[in-house]
N, C-alpha and C. Protein backbone atom coordinates (compact mmCIF):
# COMPACT_ATOMS: atom_id res chain seq x y z
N UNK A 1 5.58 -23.29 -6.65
CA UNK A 1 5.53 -22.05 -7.41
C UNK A 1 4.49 -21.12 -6.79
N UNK A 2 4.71 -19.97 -7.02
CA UNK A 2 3.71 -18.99 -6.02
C UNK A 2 2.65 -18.69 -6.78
N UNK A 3 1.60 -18.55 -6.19
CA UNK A 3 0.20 -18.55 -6.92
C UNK A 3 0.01 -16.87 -7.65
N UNK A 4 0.21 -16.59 -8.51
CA UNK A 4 0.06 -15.49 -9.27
C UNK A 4 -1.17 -14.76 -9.18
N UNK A 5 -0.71 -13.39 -9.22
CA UNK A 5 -2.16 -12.06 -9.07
C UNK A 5 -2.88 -12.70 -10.11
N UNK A 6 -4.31 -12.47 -10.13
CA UNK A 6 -5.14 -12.71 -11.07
C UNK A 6 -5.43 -11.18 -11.93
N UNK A 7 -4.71 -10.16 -11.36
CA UNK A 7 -5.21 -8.66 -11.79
C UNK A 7 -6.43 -8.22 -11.70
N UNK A 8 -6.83 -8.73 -10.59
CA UNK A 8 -7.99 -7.69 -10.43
C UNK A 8 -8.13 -7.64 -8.80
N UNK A 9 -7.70 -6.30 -8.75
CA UNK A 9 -7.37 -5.48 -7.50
C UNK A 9 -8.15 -5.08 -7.04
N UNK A 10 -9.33 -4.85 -7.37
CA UNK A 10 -11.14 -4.39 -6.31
C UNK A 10 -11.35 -5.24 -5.52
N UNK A 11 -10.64 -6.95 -6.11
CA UNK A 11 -11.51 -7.81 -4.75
C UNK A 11 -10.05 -8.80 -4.67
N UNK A 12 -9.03 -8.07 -4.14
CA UNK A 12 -7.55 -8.60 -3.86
C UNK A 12 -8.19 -8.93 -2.35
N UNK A 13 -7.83 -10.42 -2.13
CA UNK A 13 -7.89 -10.98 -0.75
C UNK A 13 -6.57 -10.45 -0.15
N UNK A 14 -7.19 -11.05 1.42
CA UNK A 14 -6.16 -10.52 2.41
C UNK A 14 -4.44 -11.21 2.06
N UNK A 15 -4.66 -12.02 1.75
CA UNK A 15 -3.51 -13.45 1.53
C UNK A 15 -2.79 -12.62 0.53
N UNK A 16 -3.54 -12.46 -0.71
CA UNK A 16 -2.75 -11.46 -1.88
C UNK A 16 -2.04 -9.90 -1.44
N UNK A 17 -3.20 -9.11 -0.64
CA UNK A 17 -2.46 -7.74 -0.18
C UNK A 17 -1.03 -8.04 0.04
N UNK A 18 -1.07 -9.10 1.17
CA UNK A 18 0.33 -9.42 2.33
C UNK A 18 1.03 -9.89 1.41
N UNK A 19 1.00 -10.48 0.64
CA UNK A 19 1.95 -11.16 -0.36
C UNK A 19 2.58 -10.17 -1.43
N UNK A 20 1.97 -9.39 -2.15
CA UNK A 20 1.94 -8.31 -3.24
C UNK A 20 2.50 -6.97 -2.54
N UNK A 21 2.00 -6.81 -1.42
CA UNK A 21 2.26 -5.41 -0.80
C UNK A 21 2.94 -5.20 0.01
N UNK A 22 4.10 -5.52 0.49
CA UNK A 22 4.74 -5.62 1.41
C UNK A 22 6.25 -4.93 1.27
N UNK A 23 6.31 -4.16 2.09
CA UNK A 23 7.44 -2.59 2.11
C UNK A 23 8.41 -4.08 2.36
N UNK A 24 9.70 -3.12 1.88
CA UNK A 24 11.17 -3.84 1.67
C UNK A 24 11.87 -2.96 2.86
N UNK A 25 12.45 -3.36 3.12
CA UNK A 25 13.64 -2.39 4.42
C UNK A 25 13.93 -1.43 3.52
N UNK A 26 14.34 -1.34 1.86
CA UNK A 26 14.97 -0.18 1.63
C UNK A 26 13.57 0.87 1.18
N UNK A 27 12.20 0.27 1.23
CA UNK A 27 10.63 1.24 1.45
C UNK A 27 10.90 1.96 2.72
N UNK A 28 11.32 1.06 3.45
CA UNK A 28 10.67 1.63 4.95
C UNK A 28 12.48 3.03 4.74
N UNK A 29 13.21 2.81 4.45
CA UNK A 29 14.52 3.86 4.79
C UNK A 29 13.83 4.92 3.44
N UNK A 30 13.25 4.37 2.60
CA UNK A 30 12.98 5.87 1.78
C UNK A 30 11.70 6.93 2.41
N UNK A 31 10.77 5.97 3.29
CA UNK A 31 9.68 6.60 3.78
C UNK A 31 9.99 7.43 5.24
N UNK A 32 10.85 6.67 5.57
CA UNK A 32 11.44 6.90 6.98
C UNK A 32 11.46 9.12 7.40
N UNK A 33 11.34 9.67 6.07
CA UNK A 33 11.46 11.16 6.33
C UNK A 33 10.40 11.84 6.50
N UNK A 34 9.50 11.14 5.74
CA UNK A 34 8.27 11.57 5.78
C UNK A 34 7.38 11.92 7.29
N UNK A 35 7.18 13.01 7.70
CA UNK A 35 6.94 13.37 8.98
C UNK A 35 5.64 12.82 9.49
N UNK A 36 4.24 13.54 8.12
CA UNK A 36 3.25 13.44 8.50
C UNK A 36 2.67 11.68 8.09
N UNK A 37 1.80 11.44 9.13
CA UNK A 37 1.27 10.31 9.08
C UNK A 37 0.63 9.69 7.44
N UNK A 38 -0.09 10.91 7.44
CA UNK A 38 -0.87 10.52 6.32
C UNK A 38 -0.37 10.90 5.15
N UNK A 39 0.89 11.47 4.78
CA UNK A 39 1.67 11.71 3.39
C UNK A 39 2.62 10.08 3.49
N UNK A 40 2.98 9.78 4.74
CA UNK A 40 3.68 8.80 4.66
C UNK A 40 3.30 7.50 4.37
N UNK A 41 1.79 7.44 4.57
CA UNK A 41 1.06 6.38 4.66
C UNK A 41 0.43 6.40 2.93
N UNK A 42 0.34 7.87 2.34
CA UNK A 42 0.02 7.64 0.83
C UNK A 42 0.99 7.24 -0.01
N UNK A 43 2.56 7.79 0.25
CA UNK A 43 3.89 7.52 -0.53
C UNK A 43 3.86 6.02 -0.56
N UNK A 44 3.46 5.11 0.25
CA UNK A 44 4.20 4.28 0.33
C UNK A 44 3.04 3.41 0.08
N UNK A 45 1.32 3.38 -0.26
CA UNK A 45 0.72 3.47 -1.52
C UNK A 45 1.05 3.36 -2.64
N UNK A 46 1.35 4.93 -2.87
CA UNK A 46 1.88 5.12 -4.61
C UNK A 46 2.99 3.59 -4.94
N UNK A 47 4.01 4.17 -3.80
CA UNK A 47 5.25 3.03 -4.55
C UNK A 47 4.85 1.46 -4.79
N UNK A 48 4.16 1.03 -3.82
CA UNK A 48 3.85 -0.30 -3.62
C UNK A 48 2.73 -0.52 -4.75
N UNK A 49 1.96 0.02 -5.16
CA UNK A 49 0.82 0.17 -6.32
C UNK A 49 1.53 0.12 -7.30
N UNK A 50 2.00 1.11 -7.44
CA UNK A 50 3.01 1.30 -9.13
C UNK A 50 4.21 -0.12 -9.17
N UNK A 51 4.55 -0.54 -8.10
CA UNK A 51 5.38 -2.28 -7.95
C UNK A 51 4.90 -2.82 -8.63
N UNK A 52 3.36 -3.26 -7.86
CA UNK A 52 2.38 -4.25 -8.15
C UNK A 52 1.51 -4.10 -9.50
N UNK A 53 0.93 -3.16 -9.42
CA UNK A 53 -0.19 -2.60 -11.05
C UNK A 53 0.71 -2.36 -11.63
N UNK A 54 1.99 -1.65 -12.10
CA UNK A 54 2.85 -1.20 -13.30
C UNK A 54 2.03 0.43 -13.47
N UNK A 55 1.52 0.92 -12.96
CA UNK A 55 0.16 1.90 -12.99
C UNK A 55 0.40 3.18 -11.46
N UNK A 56 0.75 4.35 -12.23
CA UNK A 56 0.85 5.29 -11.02
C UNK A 56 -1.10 5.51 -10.45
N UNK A 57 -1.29 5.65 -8.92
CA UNK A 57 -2.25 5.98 -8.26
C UNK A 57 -3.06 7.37 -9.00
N UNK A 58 -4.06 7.77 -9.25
CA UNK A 58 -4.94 9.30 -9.25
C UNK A 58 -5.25 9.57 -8.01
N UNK A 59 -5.43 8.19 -7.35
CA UNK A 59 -6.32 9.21 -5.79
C UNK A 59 -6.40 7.68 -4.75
N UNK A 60 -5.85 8.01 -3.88
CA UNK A 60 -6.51 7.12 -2.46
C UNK A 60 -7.48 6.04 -2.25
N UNK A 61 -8.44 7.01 -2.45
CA UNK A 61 -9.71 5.96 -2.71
C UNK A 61 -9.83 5.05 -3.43
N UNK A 62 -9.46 5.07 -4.89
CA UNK A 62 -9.74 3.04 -5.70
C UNK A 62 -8.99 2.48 -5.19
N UNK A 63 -7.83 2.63 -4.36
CA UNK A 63 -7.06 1.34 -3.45
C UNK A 63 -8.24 0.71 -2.64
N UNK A 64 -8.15 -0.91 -3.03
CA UNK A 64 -8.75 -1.60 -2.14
C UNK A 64 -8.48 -1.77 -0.62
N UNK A 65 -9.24 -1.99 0.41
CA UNK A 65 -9.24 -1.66 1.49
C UNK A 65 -8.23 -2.85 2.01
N UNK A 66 -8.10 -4.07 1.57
CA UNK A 66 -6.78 -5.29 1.97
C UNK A 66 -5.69 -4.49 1.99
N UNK A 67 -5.66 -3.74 1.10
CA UNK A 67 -4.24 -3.70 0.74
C UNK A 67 -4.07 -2.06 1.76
N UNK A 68 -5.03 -1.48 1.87
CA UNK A 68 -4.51 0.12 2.33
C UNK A 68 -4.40 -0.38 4.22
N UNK A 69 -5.07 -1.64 4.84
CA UNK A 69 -4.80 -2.29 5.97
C UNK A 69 -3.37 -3.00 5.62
N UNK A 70 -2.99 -3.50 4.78
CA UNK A 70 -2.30 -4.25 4.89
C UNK A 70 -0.84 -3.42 5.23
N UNK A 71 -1.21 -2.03 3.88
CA UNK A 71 0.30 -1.32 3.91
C UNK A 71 0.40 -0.53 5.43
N UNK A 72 -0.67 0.14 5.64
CA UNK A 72 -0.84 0.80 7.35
C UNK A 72 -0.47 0.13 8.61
N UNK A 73 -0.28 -1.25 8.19
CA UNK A 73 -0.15 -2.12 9.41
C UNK A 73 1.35 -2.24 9.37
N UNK A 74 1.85 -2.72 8.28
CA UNK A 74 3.05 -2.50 8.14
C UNK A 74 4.06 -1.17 9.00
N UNK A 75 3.37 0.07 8.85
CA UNK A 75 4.14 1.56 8.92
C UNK A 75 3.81 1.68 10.31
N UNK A 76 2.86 0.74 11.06
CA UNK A 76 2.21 1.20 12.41
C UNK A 76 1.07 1.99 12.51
N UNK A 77 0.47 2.09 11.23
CA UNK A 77 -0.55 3.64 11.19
C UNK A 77 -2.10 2.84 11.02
N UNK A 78 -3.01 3.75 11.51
CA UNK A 78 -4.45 3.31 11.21
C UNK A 78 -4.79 3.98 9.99
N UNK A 79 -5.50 3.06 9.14
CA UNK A 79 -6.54 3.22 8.04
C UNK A 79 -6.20 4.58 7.79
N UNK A 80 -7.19 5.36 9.15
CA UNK A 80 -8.28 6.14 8.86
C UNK A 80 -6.81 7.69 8.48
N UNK A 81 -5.92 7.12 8.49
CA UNK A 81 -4.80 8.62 8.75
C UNK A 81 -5.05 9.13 7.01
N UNK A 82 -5.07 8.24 6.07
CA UNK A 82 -5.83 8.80 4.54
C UNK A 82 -6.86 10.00 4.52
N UNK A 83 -7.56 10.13 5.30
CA UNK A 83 -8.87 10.87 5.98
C UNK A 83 -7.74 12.45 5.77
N UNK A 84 -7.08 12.44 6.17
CA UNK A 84 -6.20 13.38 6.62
C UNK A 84 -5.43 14.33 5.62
N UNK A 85 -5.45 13.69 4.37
CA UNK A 85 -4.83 14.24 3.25
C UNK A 85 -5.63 15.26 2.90
């Protein structure tokens, strides 16, 4: 049986991000339009957050840093493209 979120997302290990956060082929075809780096890299934030928490995003920043590596690595993008918004 798979080891369940404990809900608390400030100190989500790396093991949990990858497990919890992880774009679906039909993420990556809805994000796929999105031009700029860093709108594409927040959309797909929002969606994966609101999956996981049940809870739409206010802002960038309270995403824990596992998970904003975890989703960026996924899309090909660095961290720092958030900077950019």
């Amino acid at each position: 049986m798979p080891k369940e979120h404990n809900g608390s997302t400030s100190e989500i290990s790396e093991e949990d991000a990858r497990r919890l956060f992880t774009l679906t082929p039909d993420d990556h075809y809805f994000l796929r339009t999105t031009r700029v780096d860093s709108q594409r890299l927040y959309r797909a934030l929002v969606l994966l957050w609101a999956r996981v928490e049940r809870v739409l995003l206010s802002e960038a920043g309270s995403i824990p840093e596992a998970v904003i590596k975890q989703v960026s690595k996924q899309l090909g993008l660095a961290p720092s493209v958030l900077s950019q918004l």
